[in-house]
Protein backbone atom coordinates (compact mmCIF):
# COMPACT_ATOMS: atom_id res chain seq x y z
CA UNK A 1 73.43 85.53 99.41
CA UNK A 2 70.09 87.43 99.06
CA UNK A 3 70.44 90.94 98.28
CA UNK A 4 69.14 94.08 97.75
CA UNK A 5 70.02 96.10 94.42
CA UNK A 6 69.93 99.88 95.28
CA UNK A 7 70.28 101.58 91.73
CA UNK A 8 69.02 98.40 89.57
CA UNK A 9 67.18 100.84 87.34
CA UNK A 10 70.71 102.36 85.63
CA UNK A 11 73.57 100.30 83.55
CA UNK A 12 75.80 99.44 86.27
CA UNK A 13 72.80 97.94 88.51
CA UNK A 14 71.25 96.07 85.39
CA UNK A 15 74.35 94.29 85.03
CA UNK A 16 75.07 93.32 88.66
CA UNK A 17 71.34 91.61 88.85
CA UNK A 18 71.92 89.71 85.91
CA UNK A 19 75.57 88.56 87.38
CA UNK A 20 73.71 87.59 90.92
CA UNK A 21 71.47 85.44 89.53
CA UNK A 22 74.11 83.85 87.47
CA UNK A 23 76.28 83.48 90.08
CA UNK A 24 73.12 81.58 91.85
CA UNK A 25 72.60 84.46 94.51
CA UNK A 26 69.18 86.03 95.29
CA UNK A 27 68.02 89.28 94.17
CA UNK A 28 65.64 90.32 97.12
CA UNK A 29 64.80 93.45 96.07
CA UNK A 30 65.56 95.77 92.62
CA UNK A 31 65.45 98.81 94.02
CA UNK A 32 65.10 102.24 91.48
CA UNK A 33 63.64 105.89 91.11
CA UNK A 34 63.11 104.81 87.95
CA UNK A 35 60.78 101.75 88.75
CA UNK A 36 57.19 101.69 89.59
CA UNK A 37 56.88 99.75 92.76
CA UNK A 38 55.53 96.13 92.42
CA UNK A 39 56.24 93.93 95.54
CA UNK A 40 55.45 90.35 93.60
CA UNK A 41 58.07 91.06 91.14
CA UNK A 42 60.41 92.31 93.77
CA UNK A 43 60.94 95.70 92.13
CA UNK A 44 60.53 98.65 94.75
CA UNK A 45 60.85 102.78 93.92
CA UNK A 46 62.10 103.42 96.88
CA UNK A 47 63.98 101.58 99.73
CA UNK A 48 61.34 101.86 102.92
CA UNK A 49 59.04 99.86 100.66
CA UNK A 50 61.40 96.88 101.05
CA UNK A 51 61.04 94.89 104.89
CA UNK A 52 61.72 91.69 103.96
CA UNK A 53 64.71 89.55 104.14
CA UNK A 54 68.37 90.45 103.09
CA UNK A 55 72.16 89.77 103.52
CA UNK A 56 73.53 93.06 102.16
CA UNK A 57 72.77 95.51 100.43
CA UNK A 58 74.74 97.16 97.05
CA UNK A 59 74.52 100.23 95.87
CA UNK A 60 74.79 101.40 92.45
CA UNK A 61 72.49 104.58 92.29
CA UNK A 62 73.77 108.19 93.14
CA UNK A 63 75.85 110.09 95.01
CA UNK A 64 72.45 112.37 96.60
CA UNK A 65 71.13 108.96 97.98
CA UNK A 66 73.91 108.19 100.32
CA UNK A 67 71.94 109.68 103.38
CA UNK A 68 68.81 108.11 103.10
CA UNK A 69 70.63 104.98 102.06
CA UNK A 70 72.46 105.00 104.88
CA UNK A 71 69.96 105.77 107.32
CA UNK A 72 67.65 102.80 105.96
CA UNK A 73 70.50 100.33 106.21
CA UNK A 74 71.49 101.24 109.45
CA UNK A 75 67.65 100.60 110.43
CA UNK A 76 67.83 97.34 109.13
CA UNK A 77 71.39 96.49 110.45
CA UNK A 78 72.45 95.44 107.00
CA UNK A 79 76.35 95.28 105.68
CA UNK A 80 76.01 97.90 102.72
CA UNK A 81 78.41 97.83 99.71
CA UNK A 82 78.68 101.81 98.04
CA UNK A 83 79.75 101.56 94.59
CA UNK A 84 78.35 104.85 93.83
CA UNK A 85 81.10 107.44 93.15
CA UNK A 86 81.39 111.36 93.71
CA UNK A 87 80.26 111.35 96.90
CA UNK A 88 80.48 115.08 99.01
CA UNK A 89 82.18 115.25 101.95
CA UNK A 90 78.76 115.52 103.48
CA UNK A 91 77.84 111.89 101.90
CA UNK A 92 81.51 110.72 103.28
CA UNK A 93 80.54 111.77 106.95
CA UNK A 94 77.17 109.73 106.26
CA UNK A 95 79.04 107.06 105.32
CA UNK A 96 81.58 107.06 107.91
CA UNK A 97 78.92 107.24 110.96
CA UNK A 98 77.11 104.65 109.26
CA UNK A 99 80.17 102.70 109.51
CA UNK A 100 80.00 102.65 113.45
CA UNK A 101 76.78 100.36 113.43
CA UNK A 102 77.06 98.33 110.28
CA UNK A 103 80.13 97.40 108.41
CA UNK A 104 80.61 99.21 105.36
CA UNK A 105 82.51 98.35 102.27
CA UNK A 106 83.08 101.87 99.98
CA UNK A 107 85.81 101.55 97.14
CA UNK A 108 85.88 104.18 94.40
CA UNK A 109 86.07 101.27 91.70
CA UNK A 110 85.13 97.95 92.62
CA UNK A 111 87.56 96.49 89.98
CA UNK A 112 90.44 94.25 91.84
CA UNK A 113 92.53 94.96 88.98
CA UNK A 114 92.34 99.24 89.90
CA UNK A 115 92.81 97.82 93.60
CA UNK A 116 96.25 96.18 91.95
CA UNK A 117 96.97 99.22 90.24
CA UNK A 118 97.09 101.62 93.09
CA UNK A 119 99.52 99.48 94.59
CA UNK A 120 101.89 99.68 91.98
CA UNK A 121 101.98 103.22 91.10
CA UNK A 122 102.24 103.73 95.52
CA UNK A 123 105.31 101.40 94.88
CA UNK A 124 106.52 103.31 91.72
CA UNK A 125 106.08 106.69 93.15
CA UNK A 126 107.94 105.90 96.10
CA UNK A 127 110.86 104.10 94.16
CA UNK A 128 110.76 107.11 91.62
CA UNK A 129 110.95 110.43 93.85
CA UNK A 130 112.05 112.61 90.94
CA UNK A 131 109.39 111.18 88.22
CA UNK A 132 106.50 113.42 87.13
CA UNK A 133 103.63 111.79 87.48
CA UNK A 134 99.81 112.24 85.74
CA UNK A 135 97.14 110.63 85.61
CA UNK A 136 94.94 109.95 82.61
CA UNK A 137 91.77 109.16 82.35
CA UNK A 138 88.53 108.06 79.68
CA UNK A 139 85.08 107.26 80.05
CA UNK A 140 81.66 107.00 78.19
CA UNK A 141 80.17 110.33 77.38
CA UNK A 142 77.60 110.51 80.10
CA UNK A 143 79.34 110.03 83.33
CA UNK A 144 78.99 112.72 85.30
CA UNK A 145 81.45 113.44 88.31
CA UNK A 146 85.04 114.58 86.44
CA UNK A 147 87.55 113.62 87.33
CA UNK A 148 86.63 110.13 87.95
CA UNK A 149 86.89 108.24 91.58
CA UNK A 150 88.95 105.82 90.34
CA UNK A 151 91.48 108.71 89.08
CA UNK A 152 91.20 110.41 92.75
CA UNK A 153 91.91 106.94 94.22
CA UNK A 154 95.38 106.14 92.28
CA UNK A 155 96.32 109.76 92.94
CA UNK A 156 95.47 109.44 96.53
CA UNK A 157 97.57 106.23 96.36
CA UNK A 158 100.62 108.22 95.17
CA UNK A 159 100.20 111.16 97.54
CA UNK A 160 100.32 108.83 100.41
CA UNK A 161 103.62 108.15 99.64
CA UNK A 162 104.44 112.02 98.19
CA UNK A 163 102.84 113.92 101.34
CA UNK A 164 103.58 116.94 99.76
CA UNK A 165 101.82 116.37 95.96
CA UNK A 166 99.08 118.30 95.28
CA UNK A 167 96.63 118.07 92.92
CA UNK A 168 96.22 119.84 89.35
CA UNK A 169 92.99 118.54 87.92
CA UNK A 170 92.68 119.32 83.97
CA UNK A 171 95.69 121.48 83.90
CA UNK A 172 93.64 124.73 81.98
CA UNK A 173 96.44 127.93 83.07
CA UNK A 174 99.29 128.60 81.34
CA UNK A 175 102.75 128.22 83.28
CA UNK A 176 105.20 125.88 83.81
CA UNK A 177 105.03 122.20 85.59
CA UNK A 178 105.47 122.41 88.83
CA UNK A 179 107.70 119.61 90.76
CA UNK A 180 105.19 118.31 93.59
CA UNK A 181 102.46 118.42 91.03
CA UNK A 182 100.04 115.09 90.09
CA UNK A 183 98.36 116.09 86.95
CA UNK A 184 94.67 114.68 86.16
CA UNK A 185 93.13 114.52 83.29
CA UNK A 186 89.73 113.43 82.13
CA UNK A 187 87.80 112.48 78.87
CA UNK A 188 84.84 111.89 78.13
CA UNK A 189 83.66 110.49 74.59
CA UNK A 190 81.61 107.51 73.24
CA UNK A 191 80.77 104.39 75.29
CA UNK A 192 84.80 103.82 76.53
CA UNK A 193 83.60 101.48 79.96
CA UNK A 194 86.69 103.11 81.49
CA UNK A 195 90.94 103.53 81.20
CA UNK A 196 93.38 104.82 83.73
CA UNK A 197 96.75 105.55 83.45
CA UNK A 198 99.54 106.33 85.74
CA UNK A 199 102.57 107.62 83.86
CA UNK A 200 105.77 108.46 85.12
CA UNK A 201 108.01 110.42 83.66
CA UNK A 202 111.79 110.56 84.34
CA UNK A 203 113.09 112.43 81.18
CA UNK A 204 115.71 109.60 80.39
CA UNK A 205 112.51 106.88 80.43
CA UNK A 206 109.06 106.60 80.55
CA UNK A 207 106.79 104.30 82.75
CA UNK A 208 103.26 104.12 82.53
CA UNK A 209 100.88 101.68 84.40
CA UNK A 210 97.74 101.06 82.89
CA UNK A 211 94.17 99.62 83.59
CA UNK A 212 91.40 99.40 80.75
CA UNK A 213 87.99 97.74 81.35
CA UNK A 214 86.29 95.68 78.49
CA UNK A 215 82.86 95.69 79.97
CA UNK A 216 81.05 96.68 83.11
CA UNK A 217 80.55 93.01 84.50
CA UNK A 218 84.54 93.24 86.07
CA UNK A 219 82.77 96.67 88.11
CA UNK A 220 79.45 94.12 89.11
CA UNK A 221 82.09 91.24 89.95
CA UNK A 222 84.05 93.03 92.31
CA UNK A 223 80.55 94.88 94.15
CA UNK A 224 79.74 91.01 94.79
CA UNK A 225 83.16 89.99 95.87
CA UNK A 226 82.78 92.73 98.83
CA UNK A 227 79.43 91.64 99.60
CA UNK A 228 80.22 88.16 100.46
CA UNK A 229 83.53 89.87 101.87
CA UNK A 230 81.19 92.12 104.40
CA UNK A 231 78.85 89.44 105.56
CA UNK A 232 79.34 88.26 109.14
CA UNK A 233 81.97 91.01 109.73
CA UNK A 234 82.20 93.38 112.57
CA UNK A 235 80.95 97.28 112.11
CA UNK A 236 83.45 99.50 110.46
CA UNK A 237 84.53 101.22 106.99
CA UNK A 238 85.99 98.62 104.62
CA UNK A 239 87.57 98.85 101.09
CA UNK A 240 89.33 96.76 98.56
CA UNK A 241 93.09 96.90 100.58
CA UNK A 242 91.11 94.43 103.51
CA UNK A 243 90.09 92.00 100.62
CA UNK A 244 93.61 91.46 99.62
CA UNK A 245 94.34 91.08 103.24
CA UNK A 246 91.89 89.06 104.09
């Protein structure tokens, strides 16, 4: 595949263009607010300065450059992985109409082990009505949105089966539990790549389901898994559930 790197400037997108050219791929264009644009080394500052040749594109910048980054893809009529997280419900509409012309592939994490995850803890929290259930979750000191995506997505998983959960992010008031509640809960210290937990709680018995990341290659792995997954398919809004259908 030949790609384009939106975001190659920060950790996650150094990592992913080493991995593609590992992996014997093409890096077609390092794309970064942080770079100073020069075309013979294939690094670009912005994405317009790119016209040449691609398969897909991934995206590992931020959340504020969904819209152009949409708009430019669409242009180009190339598949477009988002990896970026904390996106506004603005950025989702972008996202989402983008997905009518090009096919899109937008997961929270791009791990296929979180992907395995959320499917267990949906299967837990519909086999365990009465559990409580929170969520627990660590990252490096400089990531930004709180709580993360990856949290949101797991308890998004279990509310799909518990309609009538509602969130309690960082629990800060004093009071009580309450019954339909899915506690979150975020920290943020050192350079921890990233741990979720999913713990249910049944008062006889405790069951927790847990995901921890040694590095940030598994994140870059999974962003190139959906690329090759996206190429040659139809327009529409994918995510990690039509991989493991596939």
């Amino acid at each position: 595949m030949k790609l384009i790197v939106n975001g190659a400037g920060g950790r996650m997108g150094g990592v992913l263009c080493s991995l593609i050219q590992q992996n014997g791929h093409t890096l077609a264009a390092r794309v970064s607010v942080e770079f100073t644009t020069d075309e013979a080394a294939g690094i670009y500052q912005t994405l317009p300065e790119y016209t040449g040749d691609a398969d897909c594109i991934i995206d590992f910048s931020n959340h504020t450059a969904i819209p152009a980054l949409c708009d430019y893809a669409v242009s180009r009529d190339l598949p477009l992985v988002i990896a970026t997280t904390g996106l506004t419900e603005e950025e989702i509409a972008c996202v989402e109409t983008a997905a009518k012309d090009i096919p899109v592939f937008r997961s929270a994490n791009m791990s296929l082990g979180v992907a395995l995850i959320a499917c267990l803890a949906k299967i837990a929290a519909k086999a365990l009505p009465d559990a409580d259930i929170e969520i627990v979750e660590k990252h490096h000191n400089q990531k930004l949105d709180v709580p993360s995506g990856t949290a949101l997505l797991l308890a998004d998983a279990v509310k799909s089966v518990r309609t009538d959960a509602q969130y309690n992010i960082g629990r800060h008031e004093n009071g009580k539990r309450q019954k339909n509640e899915i506690g979150i809960h975020s920290l943020r210290m050192g350079n921890e790549v990233g741990t979720h937990e999913v713990i249910f709680a049944l008062g006889s018995q405790v069951i927790t389901i847990k995901h921890e990341a040694e590095n940030r290659s598994l994140f870059a792995e999974g962003a190139l898994a959906a690329a090759a997954f996206l190429c040659g398919r139809a327009p529409g809004l994918y995510n990690m559930d039509d991989i493991f259908d596939d």
